[in-house]
C-alpha atoms as a PDB file:
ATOM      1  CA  UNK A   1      -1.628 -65.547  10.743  1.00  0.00           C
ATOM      2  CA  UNK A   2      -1.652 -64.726  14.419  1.00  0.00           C
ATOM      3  CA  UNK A   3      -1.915 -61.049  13.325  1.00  0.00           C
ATOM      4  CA  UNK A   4      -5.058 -61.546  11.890  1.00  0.00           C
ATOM      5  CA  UNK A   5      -6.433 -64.406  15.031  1.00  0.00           C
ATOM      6  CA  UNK A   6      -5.306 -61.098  17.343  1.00  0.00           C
ATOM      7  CA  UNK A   7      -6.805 -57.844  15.833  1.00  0.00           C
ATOM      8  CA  UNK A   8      -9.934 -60.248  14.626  1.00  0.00           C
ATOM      9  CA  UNK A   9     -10.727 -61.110  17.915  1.00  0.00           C
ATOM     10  CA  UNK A  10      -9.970 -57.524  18.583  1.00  0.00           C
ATOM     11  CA  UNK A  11     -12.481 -56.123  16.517  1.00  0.00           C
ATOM     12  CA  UNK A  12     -15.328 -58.887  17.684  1.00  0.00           C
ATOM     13  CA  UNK A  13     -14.515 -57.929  21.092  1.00  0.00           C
ATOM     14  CA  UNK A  14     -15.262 -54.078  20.393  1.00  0.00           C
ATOM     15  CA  UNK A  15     -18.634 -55.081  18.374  1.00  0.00           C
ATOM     16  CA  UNK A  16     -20.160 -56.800  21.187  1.00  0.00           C
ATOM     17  CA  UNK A  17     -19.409 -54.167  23.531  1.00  0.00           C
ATOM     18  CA  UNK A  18     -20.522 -51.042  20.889  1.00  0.00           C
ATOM     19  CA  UNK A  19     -23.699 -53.588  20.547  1.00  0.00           C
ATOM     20  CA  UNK A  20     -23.883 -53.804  24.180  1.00  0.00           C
ATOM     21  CA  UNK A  21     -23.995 -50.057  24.688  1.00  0.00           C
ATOM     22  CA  UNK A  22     -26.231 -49.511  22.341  1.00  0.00           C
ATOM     23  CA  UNK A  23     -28.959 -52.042  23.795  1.00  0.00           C
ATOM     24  CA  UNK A  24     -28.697 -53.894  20.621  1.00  0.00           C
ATOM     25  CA  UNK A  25     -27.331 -56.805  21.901  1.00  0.00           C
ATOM     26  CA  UNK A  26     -29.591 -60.065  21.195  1.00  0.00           C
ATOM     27  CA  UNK A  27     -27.551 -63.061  20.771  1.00  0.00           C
ATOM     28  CA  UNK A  28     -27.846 -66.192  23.468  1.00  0.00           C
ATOM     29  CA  UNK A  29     -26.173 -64.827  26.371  1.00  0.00           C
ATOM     30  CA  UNK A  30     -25.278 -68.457  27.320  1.00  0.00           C
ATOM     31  CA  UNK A  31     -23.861 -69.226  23.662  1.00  0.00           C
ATOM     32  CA  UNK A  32     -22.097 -66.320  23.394  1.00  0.00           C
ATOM     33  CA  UNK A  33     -20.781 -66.670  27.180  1.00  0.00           C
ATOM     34  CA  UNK A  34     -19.317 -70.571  26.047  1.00  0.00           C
ATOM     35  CA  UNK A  35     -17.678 -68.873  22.844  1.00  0.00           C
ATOM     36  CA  UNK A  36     -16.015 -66.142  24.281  1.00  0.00           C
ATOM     37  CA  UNK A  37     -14.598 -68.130  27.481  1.00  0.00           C
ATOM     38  CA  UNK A  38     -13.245 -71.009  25.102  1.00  0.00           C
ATOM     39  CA  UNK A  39     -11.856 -68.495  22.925  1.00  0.00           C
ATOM     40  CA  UNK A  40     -10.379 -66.176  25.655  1.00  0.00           C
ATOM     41  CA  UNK A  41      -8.744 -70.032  27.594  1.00  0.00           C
ATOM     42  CA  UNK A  42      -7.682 -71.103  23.741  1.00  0.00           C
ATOM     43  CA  UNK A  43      -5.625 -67.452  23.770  1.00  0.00           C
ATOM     44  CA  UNK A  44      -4.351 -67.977  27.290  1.00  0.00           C
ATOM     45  CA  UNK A  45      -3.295 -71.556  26.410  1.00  0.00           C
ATOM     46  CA  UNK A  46      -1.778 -70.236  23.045  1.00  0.00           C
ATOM     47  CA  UNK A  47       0.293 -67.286  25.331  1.00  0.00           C
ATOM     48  CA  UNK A  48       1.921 -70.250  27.132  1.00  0.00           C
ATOM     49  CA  UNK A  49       2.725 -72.432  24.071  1.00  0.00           C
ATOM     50  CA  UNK A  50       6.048 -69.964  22.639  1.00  0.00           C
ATOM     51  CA  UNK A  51       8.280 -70.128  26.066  1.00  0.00           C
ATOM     52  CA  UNK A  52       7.874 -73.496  26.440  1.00  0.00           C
ATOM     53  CA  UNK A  53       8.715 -74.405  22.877  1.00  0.00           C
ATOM     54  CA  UNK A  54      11.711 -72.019  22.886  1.00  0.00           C
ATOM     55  CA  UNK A  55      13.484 -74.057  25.623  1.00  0.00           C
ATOM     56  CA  UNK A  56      14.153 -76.903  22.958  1.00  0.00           C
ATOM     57  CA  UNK A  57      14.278 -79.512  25.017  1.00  0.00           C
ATOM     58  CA  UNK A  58      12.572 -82.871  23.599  1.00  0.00           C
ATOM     59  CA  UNK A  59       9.946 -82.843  26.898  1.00  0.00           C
ATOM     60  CA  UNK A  60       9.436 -79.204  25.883  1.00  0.00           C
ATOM     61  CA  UNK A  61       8.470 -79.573  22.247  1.00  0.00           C
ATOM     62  CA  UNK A  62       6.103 -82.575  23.614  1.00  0.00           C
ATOM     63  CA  UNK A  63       4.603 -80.321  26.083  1.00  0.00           C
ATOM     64  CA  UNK A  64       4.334 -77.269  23.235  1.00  0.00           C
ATOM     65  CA  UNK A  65       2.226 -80.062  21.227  1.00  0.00           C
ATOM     66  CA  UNK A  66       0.177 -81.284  24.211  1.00  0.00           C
ATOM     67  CA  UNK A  67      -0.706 -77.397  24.540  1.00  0.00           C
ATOM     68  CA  UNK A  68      -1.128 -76.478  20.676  1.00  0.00           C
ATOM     69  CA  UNK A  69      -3.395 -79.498  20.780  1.00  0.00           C
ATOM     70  CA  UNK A  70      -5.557 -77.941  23.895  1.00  0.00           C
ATOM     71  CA  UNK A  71      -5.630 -75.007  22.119  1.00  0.00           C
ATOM     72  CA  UNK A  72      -6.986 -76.353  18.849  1.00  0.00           C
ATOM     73  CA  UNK A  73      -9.718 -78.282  20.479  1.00  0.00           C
ATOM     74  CA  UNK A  74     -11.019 -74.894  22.389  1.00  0.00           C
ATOM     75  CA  UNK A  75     -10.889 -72.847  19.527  1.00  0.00           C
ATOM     76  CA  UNK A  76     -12.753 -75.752  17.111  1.00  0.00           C
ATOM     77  CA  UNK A  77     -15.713 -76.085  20.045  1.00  0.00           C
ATOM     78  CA  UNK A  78     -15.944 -72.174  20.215  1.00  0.00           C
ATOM     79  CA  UNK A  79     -15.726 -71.787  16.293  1.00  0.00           C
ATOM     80  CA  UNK A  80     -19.040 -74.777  16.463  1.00  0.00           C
ATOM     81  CA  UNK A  81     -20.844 -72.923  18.899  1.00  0.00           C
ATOM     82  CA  UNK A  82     -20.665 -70.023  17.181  1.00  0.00           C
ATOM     83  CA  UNK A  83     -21.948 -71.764  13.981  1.00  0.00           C
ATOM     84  CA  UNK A  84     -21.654 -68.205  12.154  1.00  0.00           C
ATOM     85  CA  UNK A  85     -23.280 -68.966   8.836  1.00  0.00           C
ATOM     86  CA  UNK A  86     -26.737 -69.362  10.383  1.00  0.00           C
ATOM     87  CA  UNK A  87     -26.793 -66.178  12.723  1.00  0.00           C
ATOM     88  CA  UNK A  88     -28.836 -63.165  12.272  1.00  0.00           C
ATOM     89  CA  UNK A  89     -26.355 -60.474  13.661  1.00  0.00           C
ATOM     90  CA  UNK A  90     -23.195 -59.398  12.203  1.00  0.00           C
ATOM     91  CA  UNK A  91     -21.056 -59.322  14.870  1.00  0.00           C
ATOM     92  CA  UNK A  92     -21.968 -62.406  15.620  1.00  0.00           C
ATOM     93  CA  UNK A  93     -21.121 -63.541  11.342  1.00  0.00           C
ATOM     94  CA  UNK A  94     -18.104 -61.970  12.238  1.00  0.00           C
ATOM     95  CA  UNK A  95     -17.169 -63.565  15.346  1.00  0.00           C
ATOM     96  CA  UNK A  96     -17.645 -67.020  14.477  1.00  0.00           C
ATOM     97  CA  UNK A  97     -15.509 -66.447  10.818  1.00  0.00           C
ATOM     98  CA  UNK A  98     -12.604 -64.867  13.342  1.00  0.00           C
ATOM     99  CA  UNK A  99     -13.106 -67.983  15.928  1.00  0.00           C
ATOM    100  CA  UNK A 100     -13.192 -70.526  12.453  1.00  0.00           C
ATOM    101  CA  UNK A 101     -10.013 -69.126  11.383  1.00  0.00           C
ATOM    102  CA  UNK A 102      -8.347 -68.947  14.945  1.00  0.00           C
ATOM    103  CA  UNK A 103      -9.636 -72.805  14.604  1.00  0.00           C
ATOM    104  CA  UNK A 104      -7.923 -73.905  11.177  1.00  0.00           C
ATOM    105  CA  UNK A 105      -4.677 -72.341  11.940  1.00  0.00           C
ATOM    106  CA  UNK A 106      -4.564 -73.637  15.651  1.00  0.00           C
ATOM    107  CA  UNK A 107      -4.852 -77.158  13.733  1.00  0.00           C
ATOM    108  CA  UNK A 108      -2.131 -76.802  11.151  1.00  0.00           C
ATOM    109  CA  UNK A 109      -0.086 -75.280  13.962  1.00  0.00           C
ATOM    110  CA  UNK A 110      -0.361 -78.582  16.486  1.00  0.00           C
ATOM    111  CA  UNK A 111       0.003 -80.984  12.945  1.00  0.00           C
ATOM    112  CA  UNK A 112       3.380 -79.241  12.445  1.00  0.00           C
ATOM    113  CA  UNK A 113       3.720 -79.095  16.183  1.00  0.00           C
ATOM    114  CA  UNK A 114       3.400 -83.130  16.184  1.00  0.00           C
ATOM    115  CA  UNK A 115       5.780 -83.316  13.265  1.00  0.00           C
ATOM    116  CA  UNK A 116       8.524 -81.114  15.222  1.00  0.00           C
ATOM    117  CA  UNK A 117       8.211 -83.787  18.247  1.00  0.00           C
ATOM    118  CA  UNK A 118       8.413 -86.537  16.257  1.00  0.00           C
ATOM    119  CA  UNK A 119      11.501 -85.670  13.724  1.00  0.00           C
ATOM    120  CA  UNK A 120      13.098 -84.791  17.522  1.00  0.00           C
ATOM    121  CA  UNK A 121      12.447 -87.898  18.701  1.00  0.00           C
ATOM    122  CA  UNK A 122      13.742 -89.192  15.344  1.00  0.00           C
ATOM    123  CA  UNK A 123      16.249 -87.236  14.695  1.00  0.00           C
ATOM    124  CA  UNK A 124      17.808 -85.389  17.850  1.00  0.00           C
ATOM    125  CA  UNK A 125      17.396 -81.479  18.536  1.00  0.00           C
ATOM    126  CA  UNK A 126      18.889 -78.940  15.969  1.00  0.00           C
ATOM    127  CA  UNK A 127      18.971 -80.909  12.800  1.00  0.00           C
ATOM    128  CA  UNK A 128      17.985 -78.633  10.391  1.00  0.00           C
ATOM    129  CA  UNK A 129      18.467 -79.884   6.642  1.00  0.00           C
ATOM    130  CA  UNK A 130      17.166 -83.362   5.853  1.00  0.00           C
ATOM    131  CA  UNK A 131      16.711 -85.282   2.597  1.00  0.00           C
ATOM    132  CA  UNK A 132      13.104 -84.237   1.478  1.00  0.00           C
ATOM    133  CA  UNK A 133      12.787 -87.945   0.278  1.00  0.00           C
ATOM    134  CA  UNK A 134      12.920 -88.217   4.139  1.00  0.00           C
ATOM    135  CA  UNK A 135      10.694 -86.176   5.253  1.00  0.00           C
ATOM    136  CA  UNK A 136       7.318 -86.502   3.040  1.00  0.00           C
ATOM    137  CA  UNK A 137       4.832 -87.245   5.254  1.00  0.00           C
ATOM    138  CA  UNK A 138       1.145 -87.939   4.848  1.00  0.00           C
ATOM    139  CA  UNK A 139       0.286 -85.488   8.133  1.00  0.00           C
ATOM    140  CA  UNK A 140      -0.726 -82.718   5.569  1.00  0.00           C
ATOM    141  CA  UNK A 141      -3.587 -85.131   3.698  1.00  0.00           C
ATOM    142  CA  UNK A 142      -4.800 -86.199   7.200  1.00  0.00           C
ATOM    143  CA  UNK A 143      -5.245 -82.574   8.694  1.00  0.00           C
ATOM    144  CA  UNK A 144      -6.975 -82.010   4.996  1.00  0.00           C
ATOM    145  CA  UNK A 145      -9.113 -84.442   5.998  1.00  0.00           C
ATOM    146  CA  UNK A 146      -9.839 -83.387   9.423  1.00  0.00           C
ATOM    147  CA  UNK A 147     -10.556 -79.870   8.392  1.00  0.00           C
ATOM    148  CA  UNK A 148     -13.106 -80.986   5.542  1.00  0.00           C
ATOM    149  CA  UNK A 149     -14.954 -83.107   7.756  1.00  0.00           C
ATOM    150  CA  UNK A 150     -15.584 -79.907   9.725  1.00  0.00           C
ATOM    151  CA  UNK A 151     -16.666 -77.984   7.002  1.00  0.00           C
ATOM    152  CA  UNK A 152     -19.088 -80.508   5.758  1.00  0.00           C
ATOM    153  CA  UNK A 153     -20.401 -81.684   9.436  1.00  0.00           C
ATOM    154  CA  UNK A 154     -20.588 -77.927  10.796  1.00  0.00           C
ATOM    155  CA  UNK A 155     -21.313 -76.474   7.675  1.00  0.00           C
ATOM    156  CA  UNK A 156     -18.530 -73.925   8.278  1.00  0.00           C
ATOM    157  CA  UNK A 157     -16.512 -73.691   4.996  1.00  0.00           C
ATOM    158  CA  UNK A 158     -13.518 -71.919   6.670  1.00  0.00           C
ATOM    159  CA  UNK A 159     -11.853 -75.050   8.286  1.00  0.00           C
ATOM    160  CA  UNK A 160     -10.011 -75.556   6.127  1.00  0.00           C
ATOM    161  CA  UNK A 161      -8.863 -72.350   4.542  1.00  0.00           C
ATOM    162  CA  UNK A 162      -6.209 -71.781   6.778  1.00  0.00           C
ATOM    163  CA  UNK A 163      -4.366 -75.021   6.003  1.00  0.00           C
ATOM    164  CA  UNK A 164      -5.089 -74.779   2.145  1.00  0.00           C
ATOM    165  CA  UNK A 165      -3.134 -71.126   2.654  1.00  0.00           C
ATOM    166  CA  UNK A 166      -0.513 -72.960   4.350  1.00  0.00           C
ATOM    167  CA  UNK A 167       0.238 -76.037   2.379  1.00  0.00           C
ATOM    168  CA  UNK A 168       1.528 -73.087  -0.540  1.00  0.00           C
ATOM    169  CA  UNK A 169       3.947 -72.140   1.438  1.00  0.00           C
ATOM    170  CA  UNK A 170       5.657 -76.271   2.121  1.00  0.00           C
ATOM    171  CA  UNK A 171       9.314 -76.661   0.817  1.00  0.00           C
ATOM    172  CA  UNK A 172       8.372 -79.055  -2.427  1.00  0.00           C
ATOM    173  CA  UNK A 173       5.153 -78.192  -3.370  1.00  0.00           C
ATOM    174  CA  UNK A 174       5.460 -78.513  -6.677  1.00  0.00           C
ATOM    175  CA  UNK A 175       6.514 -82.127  -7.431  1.00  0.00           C
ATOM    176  CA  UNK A 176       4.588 -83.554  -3.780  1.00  0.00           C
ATOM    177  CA  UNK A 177       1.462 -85.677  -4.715  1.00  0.00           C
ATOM    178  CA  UNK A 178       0.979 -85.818  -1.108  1.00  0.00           C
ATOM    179  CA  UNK A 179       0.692 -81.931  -1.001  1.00  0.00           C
ATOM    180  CA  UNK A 180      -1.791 -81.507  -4.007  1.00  0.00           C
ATOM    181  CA  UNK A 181      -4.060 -84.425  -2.579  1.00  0.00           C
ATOM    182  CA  UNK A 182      -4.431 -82.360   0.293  1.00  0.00           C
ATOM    183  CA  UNK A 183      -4.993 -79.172  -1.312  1.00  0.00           C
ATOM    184  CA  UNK A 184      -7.727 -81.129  -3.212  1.00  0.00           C
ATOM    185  CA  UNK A 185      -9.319 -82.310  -0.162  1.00  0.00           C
ATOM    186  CA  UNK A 186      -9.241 -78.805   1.579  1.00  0.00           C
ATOM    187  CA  UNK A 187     -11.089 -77.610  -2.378  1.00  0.00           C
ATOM    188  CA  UNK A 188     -13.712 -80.419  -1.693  1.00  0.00           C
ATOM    189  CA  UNK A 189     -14.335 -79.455   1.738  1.00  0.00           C
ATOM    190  CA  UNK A 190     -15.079 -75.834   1.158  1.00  0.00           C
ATOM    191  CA  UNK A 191     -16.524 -76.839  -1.560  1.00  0.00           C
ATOM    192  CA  UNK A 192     -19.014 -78.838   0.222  1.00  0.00           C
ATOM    193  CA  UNK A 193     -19.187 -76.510   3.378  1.00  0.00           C
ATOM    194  CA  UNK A 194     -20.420 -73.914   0.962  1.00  0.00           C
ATOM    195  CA  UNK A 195     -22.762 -75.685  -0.926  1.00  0.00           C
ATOM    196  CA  UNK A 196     -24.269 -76.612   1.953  1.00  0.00           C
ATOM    197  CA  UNK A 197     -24.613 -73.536   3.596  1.00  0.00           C
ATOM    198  CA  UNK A 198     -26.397 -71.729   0.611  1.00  0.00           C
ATOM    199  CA  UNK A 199     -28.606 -74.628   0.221  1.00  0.00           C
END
């Protein structure tokens, strides 16, 4: 997933400069200025986030929360401003879908990055395999939530794409009510987000 946040941004980055050089640039300077400078602070915060949570300390996985969280919230206020369904220019389409996605995964990433601080609390450092009856959580259905509500209120129905990718890939899937409730909400919300964009 961070490949494509990384050589998305990449490419956005090169279409506003080609646009730029070719006098073809006509987005809100001051929009465009708030995007890119939460998006390029969401990256710098994001750069930070890996050598703190590799000292696996409990502070440290707090602190790698506290930052995936800072992160998330940039990257959802940049992905809003950008509101990419409703702009004329590509680049800027573009742009905004890369920022949305950056968005969605930064808030599955800080959900499981709460869920790591609290099993360590929990649990201790280093405990690796756990009862699944122990673990089922209701965290997934909340960040379904979260990221519908986004789709529907921004009408931006990538939100929650990211975390409807990721739930696929949670150890019990199958036989997890919890899991398919929030796969159902994620439906709903793009769903929605879609409907209401084409309308």
């Amino acid at each position: 997933m961070w490949g494509v946040i990384f050589s998305s941004q990449f490419l956005f980055s090169c279409a506003i400069l080609y646009n730029t050089l070719q006098n073809e640039f006509t987005a809100d300077s001051s929009s465009m200025f708030n995007h890119c400078a939460l998006t390029a602070a969401a990256l710098l915060v994001a750069s930070v986030w890996e050598p703190v949570f590799l000292i696996e300390r409990p502070w440290a996985f707090a602190w790698a929360s506290v930052l995936l969280t800072a992160v998330a919230s940039m990257a959802t206020v940049a992905a809003v401003l950008t509101d990419p369904f409703f702009q004329a220019e590509w680049y800027l389409v573009f742009g905004g879908v890369a920022t949305t996605i950056f968005s969605g995964w930064t808030i599955v990433a800080a959900g499981l990055s709460v869920g790591i601080v609290t099993r360590v609390y929990n649990r201790g450092v280093g405990i690796r395999e756990v009862d699944m009856d122990e673990t089922t959580s209701f965290w997934p259905l909340v960040l379904a939530v979260f990221t519908a509500v986004l789709a529907i209120v921004f009408s931006n129905p990538i939100f929650p794409a990211p975390l409807l990718v990721t739930l696929f890939f949670v150890k019990g899937v199958a036989t997890s009510w919890r899991i398919w409730a929030a796969v159902g909400v994620c439906v709903v919300g793009t769903v929605c987000g879609v409907l209401i964009v084409v309308l």
